[in-house]
N, C-alpha and C. Protein backbone atom coordinates (compact mmCIF):
# COMPACT_ATOMS: atom_id res chain seq x y z
N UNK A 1 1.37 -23.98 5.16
CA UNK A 1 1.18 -22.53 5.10
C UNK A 1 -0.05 -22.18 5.94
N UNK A 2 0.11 -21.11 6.87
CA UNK A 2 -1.08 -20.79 7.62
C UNK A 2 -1.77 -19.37 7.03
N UNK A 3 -3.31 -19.22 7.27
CA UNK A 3 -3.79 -18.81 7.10
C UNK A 3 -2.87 -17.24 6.44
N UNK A 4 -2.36 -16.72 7.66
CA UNK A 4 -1.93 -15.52 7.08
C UNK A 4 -1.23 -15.42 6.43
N UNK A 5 0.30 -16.64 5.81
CA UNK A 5 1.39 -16.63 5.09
C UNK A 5 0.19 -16.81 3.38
N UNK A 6 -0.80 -17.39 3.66
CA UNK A 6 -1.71 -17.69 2.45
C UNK A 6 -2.12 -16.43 2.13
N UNK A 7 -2.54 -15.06 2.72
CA UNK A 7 -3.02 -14.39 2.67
C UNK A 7 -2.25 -13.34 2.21
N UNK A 8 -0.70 -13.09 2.56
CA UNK A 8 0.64 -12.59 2.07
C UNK A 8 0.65 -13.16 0.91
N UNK A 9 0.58 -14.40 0.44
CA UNK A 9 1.01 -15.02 -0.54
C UNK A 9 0.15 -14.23 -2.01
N UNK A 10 -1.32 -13.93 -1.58
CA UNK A 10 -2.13 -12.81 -2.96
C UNK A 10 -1.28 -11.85 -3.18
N UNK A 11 -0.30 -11.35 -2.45
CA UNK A 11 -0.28 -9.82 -2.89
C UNK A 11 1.26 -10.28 -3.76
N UNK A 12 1.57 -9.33 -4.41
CA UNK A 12 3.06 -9.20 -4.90
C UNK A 12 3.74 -7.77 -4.97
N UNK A 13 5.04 -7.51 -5.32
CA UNK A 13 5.84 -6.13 -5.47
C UNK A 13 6.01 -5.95 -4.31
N UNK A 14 6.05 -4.33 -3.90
CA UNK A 14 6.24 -4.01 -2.65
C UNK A 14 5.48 -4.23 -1.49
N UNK A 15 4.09 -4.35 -1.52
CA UNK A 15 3.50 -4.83 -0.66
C UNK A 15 3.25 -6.49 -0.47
N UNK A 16 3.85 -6.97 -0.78
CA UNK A 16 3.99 -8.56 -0.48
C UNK A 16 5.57 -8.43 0.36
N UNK A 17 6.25 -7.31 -0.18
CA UNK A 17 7.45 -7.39 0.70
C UNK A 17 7.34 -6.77 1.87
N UNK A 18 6.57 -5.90 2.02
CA UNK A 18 6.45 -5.31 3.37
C UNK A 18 5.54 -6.23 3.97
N UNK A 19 4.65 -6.87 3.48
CA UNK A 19 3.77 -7.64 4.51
C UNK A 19 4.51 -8.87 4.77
N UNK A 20 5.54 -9.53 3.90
CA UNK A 20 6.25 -11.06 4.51
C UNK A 20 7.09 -10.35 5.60
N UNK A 21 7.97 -8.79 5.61
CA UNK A 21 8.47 -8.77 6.05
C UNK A 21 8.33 -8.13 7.90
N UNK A 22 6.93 -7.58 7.97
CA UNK A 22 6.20 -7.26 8.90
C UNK A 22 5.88 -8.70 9.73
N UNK A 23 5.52 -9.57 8.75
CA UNK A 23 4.95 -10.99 9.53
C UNK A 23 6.27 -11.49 10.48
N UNK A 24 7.57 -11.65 9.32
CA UNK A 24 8.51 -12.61 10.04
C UNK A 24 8.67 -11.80 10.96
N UNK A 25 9.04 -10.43 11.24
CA UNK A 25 9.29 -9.69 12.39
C UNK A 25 9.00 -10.08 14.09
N UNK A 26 7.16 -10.12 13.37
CA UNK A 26 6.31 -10.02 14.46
C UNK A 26 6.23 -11.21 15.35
N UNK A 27 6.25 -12.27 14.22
CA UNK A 27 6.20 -14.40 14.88
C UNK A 27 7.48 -14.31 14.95
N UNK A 28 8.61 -13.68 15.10
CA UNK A 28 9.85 -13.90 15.85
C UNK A 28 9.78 -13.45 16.97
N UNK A 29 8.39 -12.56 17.42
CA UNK A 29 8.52 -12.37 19.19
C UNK A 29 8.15 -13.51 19.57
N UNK A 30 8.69 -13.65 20.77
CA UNK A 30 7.86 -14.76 21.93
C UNK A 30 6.67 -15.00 22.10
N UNK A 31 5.80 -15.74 21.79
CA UNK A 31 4.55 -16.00 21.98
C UNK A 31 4.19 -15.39 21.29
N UNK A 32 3.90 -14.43 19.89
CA UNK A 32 3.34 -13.94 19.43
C UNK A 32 2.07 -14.68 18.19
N UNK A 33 1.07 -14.51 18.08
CA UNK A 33 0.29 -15.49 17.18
C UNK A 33 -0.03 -14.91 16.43
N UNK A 34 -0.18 -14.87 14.62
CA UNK A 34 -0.71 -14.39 13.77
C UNK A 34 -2.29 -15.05 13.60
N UNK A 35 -3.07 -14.02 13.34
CA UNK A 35 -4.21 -14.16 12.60
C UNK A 35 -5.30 -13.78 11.65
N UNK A 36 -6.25 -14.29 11.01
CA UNK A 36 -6.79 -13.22 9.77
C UNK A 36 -8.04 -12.94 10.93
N UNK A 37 -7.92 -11.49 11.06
CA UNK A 37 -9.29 -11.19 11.28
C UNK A 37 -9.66 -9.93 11.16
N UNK A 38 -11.16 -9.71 10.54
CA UNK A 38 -11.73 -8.58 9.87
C UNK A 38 -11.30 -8.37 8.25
N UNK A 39 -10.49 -9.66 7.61
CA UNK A 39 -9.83 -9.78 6.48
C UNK A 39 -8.28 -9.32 6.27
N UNK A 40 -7.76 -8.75 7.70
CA UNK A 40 -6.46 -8.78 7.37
C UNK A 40 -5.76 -9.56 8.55
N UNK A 41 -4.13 -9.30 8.39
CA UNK A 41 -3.76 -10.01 9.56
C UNK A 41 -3.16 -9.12 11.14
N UNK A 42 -3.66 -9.87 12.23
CA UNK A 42 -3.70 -9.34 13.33
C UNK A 42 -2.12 -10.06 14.12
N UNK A 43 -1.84 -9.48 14.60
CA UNK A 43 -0.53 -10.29 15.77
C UNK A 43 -1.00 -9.81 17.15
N UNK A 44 -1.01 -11.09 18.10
CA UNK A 44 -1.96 -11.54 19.18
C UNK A 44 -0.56 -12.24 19.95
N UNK A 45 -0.60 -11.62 21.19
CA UNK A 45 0.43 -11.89 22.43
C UNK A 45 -0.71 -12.37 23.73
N UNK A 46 -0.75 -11.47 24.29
CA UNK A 46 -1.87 -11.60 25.25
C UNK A 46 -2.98 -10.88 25.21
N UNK A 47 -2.98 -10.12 24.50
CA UNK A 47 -3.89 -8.87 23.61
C UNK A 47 -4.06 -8.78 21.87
N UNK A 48 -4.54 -8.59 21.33
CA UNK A 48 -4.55 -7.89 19.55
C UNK A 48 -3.22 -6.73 19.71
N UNK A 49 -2.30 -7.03 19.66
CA UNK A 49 -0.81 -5.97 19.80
C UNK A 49 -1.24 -5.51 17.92
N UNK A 50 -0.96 -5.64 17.07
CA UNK A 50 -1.28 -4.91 15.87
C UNK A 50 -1.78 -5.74 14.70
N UNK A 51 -1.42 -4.80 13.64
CA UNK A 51 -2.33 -5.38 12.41
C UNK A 51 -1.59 -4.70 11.28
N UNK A 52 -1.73 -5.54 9.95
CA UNK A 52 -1.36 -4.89 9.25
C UNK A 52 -2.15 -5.02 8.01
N UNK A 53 -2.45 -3.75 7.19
CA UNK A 53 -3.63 -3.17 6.15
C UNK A 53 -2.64 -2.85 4.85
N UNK A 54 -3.51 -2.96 4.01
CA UNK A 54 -3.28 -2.57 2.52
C UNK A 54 -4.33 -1.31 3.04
N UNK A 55 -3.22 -0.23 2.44
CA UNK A 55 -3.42 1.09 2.68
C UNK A 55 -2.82 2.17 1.81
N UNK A 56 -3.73 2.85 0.95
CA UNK A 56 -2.72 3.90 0.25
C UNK A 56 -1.33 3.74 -1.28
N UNK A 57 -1.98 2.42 -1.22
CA UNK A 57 -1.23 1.78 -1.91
C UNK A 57 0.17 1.31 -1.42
N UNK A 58 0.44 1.41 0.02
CA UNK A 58 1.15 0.59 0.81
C UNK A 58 0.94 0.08 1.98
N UNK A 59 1.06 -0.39 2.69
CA UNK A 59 0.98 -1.17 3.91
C UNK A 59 0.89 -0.50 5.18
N UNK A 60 0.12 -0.48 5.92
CA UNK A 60 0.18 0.13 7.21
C UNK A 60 -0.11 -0.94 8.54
N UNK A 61 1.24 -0.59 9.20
CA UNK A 61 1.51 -1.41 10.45
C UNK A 61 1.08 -0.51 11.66
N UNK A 62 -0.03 -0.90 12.19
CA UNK A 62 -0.99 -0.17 12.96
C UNK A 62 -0.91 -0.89 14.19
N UNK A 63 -0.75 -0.11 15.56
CA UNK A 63 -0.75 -0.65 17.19
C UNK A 63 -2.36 -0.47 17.72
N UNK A 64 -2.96 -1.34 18.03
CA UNK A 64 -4.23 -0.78 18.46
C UNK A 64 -4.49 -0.12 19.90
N UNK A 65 -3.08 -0.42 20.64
CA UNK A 65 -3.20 0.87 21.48
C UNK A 65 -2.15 1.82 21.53
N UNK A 66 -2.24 1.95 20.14
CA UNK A 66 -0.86 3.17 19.96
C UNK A 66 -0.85 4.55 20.53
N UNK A 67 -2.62 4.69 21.04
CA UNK A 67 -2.52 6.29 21.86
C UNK A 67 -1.63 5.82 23.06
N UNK A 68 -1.70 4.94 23.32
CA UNK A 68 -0.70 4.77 24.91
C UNK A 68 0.83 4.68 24.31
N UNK A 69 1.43 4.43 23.36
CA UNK A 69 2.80 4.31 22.98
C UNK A 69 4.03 5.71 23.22
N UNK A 70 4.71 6.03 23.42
CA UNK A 70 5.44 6.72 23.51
C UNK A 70 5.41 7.93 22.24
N UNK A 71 6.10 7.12 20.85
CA UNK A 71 5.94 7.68 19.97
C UNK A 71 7.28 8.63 19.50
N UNK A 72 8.57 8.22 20.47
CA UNK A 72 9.33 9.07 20.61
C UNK A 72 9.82 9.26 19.06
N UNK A 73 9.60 8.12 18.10
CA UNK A 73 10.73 7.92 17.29
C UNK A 73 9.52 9.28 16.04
N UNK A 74 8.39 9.66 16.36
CA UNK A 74 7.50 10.04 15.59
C UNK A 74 6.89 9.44 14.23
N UNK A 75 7.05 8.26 14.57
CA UNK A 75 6.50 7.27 13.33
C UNK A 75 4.90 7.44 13.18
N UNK A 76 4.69 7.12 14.31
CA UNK A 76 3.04 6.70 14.27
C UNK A 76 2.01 8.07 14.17
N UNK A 77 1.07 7.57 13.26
CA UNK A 77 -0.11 8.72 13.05
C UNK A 77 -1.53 8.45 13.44
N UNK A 78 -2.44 9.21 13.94
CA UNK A 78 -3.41 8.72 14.36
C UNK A 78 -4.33 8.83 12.93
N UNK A 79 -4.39 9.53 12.54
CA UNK A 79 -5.24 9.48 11.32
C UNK A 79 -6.90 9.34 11.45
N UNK A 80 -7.11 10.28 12.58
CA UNK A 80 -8.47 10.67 12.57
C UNK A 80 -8.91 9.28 13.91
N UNK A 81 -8.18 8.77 13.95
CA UNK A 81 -8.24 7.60 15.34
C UNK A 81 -7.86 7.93 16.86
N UNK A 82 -9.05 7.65 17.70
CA UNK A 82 -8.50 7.68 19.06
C UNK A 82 -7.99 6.64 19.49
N UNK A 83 -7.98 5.52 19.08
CA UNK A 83 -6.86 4.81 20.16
C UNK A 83 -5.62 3.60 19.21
N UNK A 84 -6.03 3.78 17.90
CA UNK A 84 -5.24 3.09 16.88
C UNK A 84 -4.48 4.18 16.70
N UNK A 85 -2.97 3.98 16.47
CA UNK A 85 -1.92 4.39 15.29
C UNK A 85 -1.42 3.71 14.28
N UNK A 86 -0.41 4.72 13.39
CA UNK A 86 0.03 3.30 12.66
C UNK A 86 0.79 4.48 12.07
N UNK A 87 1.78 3.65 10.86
CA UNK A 87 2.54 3.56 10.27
C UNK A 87 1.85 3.56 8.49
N UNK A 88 2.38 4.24 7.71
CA UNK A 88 1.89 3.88 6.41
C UNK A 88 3.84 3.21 5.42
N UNK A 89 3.94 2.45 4.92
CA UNK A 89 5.25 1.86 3.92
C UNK A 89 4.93 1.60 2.83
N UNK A 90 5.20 2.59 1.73
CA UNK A 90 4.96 1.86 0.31
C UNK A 90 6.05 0.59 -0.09
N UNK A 91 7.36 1.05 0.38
CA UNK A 91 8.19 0.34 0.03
C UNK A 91 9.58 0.07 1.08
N UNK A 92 9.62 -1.28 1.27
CA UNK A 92 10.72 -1.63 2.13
C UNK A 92 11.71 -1.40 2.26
N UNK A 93 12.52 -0.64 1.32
CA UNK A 93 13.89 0.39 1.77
C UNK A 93 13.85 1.29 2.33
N UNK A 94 12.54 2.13 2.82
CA UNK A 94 11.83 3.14 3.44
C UNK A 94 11.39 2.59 4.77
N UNK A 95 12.04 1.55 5.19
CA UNK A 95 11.34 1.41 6.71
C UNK A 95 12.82 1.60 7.60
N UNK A 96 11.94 2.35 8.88
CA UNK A 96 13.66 2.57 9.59
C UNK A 96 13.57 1.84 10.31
N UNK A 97 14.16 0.74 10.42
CA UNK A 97 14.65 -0.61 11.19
C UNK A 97 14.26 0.12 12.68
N UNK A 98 15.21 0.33 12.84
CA UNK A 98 15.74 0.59 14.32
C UNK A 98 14.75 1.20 14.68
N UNK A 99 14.25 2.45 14.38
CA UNK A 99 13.00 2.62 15.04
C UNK A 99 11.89 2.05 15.42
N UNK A 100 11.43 1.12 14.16
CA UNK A 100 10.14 0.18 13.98
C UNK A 100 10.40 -0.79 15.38
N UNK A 101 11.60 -0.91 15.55
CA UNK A 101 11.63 -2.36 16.36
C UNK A 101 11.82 -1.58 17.93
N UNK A 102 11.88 -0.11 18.03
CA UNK A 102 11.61 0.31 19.63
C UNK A 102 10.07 0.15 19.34
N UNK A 103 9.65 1.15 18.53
CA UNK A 103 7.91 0.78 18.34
C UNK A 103 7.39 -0.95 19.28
N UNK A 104 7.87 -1.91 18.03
CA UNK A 104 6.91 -2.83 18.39
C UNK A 104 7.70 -3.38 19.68
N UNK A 105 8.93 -3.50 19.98
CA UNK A 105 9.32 -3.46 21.58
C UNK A 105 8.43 -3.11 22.54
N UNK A 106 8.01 -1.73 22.70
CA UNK A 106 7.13 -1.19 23.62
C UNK A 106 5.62 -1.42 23.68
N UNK A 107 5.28 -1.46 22.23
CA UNK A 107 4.23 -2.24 22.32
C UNK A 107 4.14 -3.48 22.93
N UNK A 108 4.96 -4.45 22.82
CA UNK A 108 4.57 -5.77 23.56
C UNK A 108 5.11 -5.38 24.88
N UNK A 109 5.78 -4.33 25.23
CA UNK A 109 5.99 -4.39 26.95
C UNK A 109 4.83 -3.67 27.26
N UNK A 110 3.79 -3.18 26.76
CA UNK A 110 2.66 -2.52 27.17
C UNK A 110 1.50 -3.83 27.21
N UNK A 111 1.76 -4.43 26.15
CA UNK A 111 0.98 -6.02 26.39
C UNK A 111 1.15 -6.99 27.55
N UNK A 112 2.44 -6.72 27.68
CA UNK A 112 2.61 -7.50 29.04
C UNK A 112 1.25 -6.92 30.45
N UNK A 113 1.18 -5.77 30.14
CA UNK A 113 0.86 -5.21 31.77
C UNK A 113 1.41 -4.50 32.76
């Protein structure tokens, strides 16, 4: 178990499900690396591409350069942030697939360069 599956592993209910299910997402891209840093976990391509927070009493999947993202699907909020967005999920029947995954799509084609 690595660091961050250990770190998923504290929480339980809905936010243990949104965070296992944010992780497998993210380490199913290509090259993508999980890590704990600043106390939560970060996903690292060739850049810090996002992070995800205990927030609000659910989970927020945050792009750290989400001011550059499109945004078409209107998911992402800045929340008083200039160059982070994100996402807030209390609960995993509430996430819209299909959208989330143009999100983090574009995000890693913005990682590319």
């Amino acid at each position: 178990m690595n660091e961050v599956e250990s770190y998923i592993a504290e929480f339980d209910g809905e936010q243990y499900k949104l965070l296992d299910y944010f992780y497998r997402l993210l380490v199913g891209e290509p090259g993508v690396t999980p890590k704990i840093r600043y106390n939560i976990p970060f996903y690292y391509r060739r850049s810090w591409v996002c992070y995800t927070n205990p927030r609000d009493g659910g989970i927020e999947l945050a792009f750290l350069n989400g001011h550059l993202l499109s945004n078409e699907q209107g998911l992402l909020q800045a929340r008083g942030r200039k160059m982070v967005k994100g996402v807030v999920f209390h609960r995993l029947a509430d996430v819209p697939e299909n959208a989330l995954l143009e999100v983090i799509q574009e995000a890693f084609l913005l990682d590319e360069g």
